[in-house]
Each structure stands twice: as C-alpha cells, then as structure tokens.
C-alpha atoms as a PDB file:
ATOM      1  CA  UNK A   1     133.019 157.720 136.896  1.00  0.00           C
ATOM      2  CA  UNK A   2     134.092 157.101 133.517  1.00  0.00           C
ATOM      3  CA  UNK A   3     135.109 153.442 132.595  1.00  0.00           C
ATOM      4  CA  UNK A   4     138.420 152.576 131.302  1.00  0.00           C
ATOM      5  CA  UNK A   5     139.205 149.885 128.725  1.00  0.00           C
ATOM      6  CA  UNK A   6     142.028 147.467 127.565  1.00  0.00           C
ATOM      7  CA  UNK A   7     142.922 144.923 124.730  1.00  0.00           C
ATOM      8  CA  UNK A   8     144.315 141.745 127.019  1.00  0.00           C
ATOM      9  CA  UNK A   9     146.969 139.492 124.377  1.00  0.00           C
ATOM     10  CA  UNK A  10     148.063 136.183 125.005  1.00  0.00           C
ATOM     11  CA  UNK A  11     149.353 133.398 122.654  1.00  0.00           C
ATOM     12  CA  UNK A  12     148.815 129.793 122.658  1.00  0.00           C
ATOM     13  CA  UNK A  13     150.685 126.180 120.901  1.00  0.00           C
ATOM     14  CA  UNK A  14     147.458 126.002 119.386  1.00  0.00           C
ATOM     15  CA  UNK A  15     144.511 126.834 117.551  1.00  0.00           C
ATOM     16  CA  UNK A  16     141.821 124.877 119.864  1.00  0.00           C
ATOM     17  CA  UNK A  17     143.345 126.200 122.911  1.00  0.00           C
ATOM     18  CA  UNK A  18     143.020 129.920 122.114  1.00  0.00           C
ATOM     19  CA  UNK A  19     139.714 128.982 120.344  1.00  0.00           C
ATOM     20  CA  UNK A  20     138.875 127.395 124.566  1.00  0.00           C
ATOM     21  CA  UNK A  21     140.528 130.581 126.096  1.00  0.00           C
ATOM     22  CA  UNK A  22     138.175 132.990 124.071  1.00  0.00           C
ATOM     23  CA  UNK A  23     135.147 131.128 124.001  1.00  0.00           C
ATOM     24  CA  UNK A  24     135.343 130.868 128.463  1.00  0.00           C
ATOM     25  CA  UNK A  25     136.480 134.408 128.579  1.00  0.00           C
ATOM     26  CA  UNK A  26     133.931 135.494 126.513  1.00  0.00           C
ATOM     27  CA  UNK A  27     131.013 133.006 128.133  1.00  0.00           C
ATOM     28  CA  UNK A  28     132.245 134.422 131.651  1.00  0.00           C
ATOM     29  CA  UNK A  29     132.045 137.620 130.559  1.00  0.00           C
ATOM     30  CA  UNK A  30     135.113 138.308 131.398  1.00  0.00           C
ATOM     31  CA  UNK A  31     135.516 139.827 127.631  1.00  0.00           C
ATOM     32  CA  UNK A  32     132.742 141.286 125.580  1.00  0.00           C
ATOM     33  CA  UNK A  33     135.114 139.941 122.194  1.00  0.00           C
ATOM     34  CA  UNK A  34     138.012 137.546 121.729  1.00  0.00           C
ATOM     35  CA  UNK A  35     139.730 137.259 118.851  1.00  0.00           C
ATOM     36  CA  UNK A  36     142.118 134.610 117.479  1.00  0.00           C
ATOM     37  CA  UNK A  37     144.971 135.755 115.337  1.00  0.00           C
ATOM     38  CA  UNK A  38     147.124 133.254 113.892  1.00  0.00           C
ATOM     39  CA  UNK A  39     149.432 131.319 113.408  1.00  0.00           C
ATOM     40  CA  UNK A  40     152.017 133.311 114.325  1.00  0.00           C
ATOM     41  CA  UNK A  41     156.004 132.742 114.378  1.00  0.00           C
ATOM     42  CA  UNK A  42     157.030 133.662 117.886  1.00  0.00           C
ATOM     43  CA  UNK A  43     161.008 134.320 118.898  1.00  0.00           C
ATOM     44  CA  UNK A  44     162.005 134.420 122.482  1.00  0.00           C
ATOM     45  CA  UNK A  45     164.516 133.673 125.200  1.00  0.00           C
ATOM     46  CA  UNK A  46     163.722 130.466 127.265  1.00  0.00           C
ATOM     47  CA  UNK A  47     165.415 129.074 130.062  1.00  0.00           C
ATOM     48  CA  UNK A  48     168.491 130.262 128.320  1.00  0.00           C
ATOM     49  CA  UNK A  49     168.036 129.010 124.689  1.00  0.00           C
ATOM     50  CA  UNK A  50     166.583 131.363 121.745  1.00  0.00           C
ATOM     51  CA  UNK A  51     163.208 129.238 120.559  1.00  0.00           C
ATOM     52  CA  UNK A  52     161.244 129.693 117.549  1.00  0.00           C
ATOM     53  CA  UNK A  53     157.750 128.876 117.660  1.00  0.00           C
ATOM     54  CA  UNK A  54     154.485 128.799 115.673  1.00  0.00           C
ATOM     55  CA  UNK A  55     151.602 130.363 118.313  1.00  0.00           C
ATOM     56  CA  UNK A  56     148.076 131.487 118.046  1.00  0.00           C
ATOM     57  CA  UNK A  57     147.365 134.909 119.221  1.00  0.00           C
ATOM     58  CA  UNK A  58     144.076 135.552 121.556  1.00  0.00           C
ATOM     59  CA  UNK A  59     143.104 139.538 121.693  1.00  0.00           C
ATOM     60  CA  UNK A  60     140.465 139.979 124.239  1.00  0.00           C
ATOM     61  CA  UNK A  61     139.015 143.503 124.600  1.00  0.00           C
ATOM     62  CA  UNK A  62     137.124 143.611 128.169  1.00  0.00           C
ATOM     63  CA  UNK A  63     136.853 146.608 130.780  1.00  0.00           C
ATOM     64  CA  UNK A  64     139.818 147.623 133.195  1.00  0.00           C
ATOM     65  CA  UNK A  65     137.694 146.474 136.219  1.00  0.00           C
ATOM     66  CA  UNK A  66     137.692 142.901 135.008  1.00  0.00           C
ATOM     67  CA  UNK A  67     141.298 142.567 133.749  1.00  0.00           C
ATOM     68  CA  UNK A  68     142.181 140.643 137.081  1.00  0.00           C
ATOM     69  CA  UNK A  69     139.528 137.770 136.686  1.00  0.00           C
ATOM     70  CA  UNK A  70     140.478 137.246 133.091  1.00  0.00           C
ATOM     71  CA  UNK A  71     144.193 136.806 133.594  1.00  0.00           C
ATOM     72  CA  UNK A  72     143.164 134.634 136.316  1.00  0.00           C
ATOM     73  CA  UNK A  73     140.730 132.437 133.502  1.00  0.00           C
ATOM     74  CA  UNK A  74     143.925 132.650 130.895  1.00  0.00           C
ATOM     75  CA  UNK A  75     146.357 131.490 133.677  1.00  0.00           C
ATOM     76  CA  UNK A  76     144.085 128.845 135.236  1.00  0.00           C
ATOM     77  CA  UNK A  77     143.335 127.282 131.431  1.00  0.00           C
ATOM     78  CA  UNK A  78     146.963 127.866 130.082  1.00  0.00           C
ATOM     79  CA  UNK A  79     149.226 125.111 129.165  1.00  0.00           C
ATOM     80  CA  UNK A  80     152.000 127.549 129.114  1.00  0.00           C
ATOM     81  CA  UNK A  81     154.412 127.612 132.485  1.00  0.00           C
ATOM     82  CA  UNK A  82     154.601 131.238 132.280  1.00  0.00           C
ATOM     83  CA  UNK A  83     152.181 132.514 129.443  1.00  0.00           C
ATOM     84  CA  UNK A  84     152.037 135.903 128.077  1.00  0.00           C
ATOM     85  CA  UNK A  85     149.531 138.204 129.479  1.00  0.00           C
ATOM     86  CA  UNK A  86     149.482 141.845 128.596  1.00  0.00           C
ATOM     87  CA  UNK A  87     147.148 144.536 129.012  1.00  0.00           C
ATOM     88  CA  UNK A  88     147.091 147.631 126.458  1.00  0.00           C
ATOM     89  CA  UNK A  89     145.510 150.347 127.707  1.00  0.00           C
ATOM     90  CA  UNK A  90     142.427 151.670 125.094  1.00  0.00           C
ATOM     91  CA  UNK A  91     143.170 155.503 125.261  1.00  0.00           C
ATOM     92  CA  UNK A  92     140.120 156.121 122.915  1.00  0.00           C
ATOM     93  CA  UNK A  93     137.668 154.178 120.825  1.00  0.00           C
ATOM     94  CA  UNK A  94     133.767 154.460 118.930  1.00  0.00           C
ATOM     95  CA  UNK A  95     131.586 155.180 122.363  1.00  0.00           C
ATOM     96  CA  UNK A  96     129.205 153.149 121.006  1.00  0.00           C
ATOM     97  CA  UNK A  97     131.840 150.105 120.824  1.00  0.00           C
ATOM     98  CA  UNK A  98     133.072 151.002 124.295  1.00  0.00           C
ATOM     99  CA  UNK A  99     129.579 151.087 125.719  1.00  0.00           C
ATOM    100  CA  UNK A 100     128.894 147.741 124.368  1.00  0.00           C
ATOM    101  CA  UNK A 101     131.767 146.513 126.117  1.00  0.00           C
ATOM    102  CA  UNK A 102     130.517 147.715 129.081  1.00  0.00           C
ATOM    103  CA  UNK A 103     127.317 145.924 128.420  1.00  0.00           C
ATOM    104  CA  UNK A 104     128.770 142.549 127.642  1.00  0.00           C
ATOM    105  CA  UNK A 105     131.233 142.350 130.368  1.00  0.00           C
ATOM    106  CA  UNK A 106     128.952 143.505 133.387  1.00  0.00           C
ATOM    107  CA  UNK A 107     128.584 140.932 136.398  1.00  0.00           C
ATOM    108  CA  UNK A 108     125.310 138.910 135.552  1.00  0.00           C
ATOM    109  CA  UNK A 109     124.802 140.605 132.470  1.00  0.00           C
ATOM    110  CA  UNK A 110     121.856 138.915 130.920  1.00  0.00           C
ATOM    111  CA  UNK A 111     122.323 136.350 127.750  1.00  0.00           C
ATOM    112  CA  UNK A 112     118.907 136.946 125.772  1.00  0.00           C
ATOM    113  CA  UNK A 113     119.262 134.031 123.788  1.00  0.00           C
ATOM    114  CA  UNK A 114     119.910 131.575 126.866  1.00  0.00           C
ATOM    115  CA  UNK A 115     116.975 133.603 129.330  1.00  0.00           C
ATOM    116  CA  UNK A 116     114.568 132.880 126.281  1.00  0.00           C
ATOM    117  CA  UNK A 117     115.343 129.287 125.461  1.00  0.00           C
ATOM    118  CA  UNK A 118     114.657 128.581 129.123  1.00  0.00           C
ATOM    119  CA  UNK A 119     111.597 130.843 129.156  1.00  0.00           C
ATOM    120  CA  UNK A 120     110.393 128.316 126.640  1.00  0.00           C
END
C-alpha cells in the first residue's frame, strides 16, 4: 500500500513554544521535520471581537497514519483554548524526501546517535 503524506500547521504566542511543539513532535516521531516560521501577524474573529496578533508558525511534515497522535501532542502542549491544527494533504513530493519521512516517523524507529552513546 502506498503511504500518504501531509504538512500539519499550527501557530503559537511564541517563539519557545513552537520551538517545544517541534522539538516533542519531532523527538516522538510523530514528525520526521518541524519547522518554525515566524513571527507572523495573525487576523481573526474571537469570541466576537476582530484580534490582531503576532504568532509563530510550526509546519510539521509527518505521514497520514500519524496525523492523529500529533494533533493530540500539539493539543496536549498548546496554550491556545482552541489552537489551529490543519492538515494539507502532500499530493506529490521527491520519493526520496517522502521515503525519509517514512523512515523518521515509523513506531520505534531507531535514533543512531542515542543507540550508540548508550552502546558506549
């Protein structure tokens, strides 16, 4: 069966947390790359009021199979009451890129830098 891919967005108030929300996503393997985009000026509707906002954008890119455990990381570490979290389908990409992906965000993939310190 051939994997499927998507780029996951959400924004933060702030640099360190999107810099927290990539690095756990990315150390869960949740997402093979997170990157942090920002600032940002945000405009948007809430509870009633037009608010302006400077944000951080996170743009994780991670396979379709783990999209539900990584918006469950983003909303579990999210200060926001209702934070953003989108997925955009990838309708085509480098193979090589997308295999990597694959690589990086399989269960118990294997961290070759933390499996040789402790071989040490």
């Amino acid at each position: 069966m051939a994997h499927s891919y998507v780029q996951v967005t959400t924004t933060t108030d702030s640099r360190a947390e999107a810099a927290e929300l990539a690095r756990s996503a990315v150390a869960e393997r949740l997402a093979a790359c997170a990157q942090l985009v920002g600032p940002i000026a945000s405009t948007y509707w809430w509870e009633g009021e037009i608010e302006s906002a400077e944000e951080w954008m996170v743009l994780f890119k991670t396979s379709a199979d783990r999209f539900d455990e990584l918006a469950s990381l983003i909303t579990e570490g999210h200060s926001y009451d209702t934070p953003e979290i989108i997925a955009t389908p990838v309708v085509a990409g480098s193979m090589d890129y997308l295999a990597w992906i694959t690589e990086q965000t399989e269960p118990g993939a294997r961290d070759d830098a933390v499996d040789d310190a402790a071989e040490d």
